[in-house]
N, C-alpha and C. Protein backbone atom coordinates (compact mmCIF):
# COMPACT_ATOMS: atom_id res chain seq x y z
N UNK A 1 123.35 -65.87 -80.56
CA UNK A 1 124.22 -65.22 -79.60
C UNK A 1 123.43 -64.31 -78.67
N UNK A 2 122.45 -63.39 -79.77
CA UNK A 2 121.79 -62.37 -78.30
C UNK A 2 120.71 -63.76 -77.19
N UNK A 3 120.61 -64.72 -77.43
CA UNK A 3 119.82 -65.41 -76.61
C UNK A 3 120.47 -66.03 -75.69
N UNK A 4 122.16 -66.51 -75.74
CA UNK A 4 122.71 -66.90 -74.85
C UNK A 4 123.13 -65.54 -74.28
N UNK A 5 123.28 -64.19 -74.65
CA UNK A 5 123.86 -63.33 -73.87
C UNK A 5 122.43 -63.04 -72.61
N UNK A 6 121.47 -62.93 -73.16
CA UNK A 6 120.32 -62.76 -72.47
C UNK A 6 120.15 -63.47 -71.38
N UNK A 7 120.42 -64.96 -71.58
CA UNK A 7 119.75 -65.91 -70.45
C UNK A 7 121.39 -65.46 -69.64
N UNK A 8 122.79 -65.45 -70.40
CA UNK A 8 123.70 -65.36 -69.14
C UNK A 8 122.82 -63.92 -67.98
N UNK A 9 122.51 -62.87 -69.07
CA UNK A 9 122.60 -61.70 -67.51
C UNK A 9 121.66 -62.47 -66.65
N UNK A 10 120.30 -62.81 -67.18
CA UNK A 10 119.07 -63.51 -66.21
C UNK A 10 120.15 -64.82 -65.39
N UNK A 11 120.88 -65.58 -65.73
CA UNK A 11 121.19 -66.81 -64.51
C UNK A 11 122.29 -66.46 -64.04
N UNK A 12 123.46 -66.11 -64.78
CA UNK A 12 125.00 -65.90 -63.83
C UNK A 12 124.80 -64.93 -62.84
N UNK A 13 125.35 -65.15 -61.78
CA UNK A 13 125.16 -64.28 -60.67
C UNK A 13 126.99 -63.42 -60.67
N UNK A 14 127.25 -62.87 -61.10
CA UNK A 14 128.56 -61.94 -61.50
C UNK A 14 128.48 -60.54 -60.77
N UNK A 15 127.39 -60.53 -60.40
CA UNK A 15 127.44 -58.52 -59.36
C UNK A 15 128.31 -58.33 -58.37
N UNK A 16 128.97 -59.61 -57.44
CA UNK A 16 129.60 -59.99 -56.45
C UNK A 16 131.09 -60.06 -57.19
N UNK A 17 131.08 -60.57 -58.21
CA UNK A 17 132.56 -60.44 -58.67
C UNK A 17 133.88 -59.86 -57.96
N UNK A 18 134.96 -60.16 -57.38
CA UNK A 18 135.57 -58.65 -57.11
C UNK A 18 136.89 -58.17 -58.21
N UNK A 19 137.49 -59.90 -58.68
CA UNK A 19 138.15 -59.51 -60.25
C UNK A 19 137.38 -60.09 -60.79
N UNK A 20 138.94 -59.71 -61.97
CA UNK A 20 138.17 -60.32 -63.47
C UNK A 20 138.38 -61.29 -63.85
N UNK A 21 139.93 -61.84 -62.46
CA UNK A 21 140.13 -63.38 -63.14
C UNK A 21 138.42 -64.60 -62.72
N UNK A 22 138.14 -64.23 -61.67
CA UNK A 22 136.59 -64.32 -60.43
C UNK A 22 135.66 -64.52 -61.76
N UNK A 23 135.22 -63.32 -62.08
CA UNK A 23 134.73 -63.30 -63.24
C UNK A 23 134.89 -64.04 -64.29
N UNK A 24 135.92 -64.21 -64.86
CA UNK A 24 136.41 -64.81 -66.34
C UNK A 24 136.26 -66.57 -65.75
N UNK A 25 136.19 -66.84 -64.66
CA UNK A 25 136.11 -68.20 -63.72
C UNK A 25 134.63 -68.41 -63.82
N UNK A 26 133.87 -67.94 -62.99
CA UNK A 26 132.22 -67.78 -63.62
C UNK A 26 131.70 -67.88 -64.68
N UNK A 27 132.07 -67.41 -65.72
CA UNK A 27 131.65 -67.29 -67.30
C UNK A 27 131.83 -68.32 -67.80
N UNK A 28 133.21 -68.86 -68.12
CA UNK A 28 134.08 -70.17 -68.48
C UNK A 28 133.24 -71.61 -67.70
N UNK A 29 132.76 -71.75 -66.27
CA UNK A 29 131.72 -72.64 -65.63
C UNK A 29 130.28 -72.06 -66.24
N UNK A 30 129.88 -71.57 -66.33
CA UNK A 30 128.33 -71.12 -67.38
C UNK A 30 128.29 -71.67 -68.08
N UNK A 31 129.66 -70.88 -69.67
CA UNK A 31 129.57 -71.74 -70.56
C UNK A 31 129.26 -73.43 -70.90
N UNK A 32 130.22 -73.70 -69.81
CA UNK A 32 130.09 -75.06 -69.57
C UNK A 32 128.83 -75.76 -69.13
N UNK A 33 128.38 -75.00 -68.34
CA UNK A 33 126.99 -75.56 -68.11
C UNK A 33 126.30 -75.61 -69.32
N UNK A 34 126.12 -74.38 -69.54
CA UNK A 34 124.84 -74.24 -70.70
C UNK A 34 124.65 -75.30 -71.76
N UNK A 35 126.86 -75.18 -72.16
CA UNK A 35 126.36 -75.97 -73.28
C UNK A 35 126.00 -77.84 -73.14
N UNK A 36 126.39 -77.97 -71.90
CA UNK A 36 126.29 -79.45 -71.23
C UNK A 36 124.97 -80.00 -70.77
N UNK A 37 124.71 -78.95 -70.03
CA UNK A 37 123.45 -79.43 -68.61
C UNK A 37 122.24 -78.58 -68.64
N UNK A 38 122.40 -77.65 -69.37
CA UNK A 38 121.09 -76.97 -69.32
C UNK A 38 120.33 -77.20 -69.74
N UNK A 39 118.77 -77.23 -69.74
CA UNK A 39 117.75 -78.07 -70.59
C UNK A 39 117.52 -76.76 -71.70
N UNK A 40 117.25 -77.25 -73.33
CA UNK A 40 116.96 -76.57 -74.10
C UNK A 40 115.52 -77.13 -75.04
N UNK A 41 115.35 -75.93 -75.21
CA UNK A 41 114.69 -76.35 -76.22
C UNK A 41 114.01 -77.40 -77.28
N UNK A 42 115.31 -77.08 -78.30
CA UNK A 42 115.26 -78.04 -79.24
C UNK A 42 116.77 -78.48 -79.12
């Protein structure tokens, strides 16, 4: 968990936000990425 919280602050771009639904919209597409499309590791 602290390694996906880490890489979210380094890639989501959220400073622009102006809600939280904006926000909670951003996070929810991350998630999705990360766990889909992002290259990992192992």
């Amino acid at each position: 968990m602290e390694t996906f919280f880490g890489h979210t602050k380094d890639e989501l771009e959220y400073e622009d936000c102006e809600t939280l639904r904006e926000l909670n919209e951003r996070i929810n597409s991350y998630i999705s990425f990360y766990n889909s499309k992002r290259c990992q590791w192992t």
